[in-house]
C-alpha atoms as a PDB file:
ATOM      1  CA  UNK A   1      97.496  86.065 117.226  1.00  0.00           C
ATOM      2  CA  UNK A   2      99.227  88.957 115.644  1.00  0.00           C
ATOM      3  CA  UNK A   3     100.752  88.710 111.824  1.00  0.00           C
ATOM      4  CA  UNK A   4     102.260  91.275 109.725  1.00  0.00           C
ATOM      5  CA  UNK A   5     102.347  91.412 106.138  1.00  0.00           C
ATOM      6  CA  UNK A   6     104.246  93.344 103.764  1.00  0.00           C
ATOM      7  CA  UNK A   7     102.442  95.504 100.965  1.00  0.00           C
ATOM      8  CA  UNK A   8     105.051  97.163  99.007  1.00  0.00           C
ATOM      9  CA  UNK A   9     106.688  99.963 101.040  1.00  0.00           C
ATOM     10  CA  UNK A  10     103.864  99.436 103.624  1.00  0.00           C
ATOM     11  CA  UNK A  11     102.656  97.017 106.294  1.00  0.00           C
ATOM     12  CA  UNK A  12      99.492  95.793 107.114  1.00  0.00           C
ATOM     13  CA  UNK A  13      98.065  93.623 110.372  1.00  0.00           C
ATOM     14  CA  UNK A  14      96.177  91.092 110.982  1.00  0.00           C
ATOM     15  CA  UNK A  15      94.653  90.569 114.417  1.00  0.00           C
ATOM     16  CA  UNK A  16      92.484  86.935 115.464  1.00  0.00           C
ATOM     17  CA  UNK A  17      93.371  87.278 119.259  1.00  0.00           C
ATOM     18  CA  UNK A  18      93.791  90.524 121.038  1.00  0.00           C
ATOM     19  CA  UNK A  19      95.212  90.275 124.166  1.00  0.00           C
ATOM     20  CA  UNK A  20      92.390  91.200 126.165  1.00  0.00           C
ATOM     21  CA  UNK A  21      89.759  89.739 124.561  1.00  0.00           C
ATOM     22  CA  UNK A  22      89.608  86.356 122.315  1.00  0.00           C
ATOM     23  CA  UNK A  23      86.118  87.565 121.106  1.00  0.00           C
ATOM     24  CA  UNK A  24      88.108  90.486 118.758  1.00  0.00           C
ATOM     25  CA  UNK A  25      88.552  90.814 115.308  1.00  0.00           C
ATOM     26  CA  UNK A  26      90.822  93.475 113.314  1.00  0.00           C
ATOM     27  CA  UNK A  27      92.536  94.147 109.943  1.00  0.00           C
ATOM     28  CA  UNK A  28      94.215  96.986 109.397  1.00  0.00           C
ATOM     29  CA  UNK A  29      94.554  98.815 106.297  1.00  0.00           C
ATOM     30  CA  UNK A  30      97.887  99.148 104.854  1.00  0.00           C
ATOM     31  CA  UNK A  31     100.151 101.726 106.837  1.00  0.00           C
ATOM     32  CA  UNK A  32     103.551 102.804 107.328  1.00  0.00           C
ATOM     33  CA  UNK A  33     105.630 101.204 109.790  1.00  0.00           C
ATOM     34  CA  UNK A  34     104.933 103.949 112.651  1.00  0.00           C
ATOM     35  CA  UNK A  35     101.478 104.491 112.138  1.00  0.00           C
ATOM     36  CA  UNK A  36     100.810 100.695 112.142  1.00  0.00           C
ATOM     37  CA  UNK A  37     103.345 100.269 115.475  1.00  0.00           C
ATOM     38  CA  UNK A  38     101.349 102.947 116.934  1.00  0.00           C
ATOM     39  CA  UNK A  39      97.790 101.067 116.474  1.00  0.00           C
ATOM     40  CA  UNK A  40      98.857  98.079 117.847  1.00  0.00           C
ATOM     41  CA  UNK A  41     100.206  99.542 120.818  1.00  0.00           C
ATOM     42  CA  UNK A  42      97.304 101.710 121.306  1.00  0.00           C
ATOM     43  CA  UNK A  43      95.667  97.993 120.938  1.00  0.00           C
ATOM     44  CA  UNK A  44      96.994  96.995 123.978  1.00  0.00           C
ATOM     45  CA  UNK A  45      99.889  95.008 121.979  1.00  0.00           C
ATOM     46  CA  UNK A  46     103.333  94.065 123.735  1.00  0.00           C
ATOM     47  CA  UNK A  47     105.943  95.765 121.462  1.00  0.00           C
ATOM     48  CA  UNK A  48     107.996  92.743 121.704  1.00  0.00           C
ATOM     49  CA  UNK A  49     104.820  90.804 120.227  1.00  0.00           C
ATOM     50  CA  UNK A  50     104.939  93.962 117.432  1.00  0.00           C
ATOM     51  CA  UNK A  51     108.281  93.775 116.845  1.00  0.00           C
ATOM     52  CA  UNK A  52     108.261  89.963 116.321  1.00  0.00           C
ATOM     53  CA  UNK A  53     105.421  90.372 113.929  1.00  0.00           C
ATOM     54  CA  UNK A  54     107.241  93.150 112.198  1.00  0.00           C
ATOM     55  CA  UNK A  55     110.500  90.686 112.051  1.00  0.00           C
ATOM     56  CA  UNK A  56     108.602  87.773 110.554  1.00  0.00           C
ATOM     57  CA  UNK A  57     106.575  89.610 107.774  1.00  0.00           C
ATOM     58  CA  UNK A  58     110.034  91.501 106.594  1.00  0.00           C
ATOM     59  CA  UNK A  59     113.433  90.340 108.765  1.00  0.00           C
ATOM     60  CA  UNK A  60     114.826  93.772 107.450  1.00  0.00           C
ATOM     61  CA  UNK A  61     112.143  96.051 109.082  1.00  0.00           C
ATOM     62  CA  UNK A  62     113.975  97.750 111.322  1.00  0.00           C
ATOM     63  CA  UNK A  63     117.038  98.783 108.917  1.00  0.00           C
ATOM     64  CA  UNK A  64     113.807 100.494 106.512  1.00  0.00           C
ATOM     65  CA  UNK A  65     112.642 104.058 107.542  1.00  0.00           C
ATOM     66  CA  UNK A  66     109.298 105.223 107.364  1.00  0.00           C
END
């Protein structure tokens, strides 16, 4: 499972299921929007499984630049 949160002007993840492996772990630190888009998808994340993420931890993500 993927979740979001928002940290003041910045975004941080919070992974308990990777796609590939249900064995995985990982927290990111808190990052801009890009950077943390970026690391998910280099994760092997769906961006439609980032971008719901995104939606739920702030429903005005996409309107905020980086």
């Amino acid at each position: 499972m993927l979740r979001v949160a928002k940290v003041g002007d910045l975004y941080k993840a919070t992974v308990t299921e990777l796609p590939w492996s249900e064995s995985e772990y990982w927290v990111s630190g808190t990052m801009q929007r890009s950077e943390l888009i970026r690391a998910l998808s280099d994760r092997g994340w769906h961006s439609t499984d980032i971008s719901d993420a995104f939606y739920a931890a702030d429903p005005e993500w996409l309107a905020r630049g980086d």
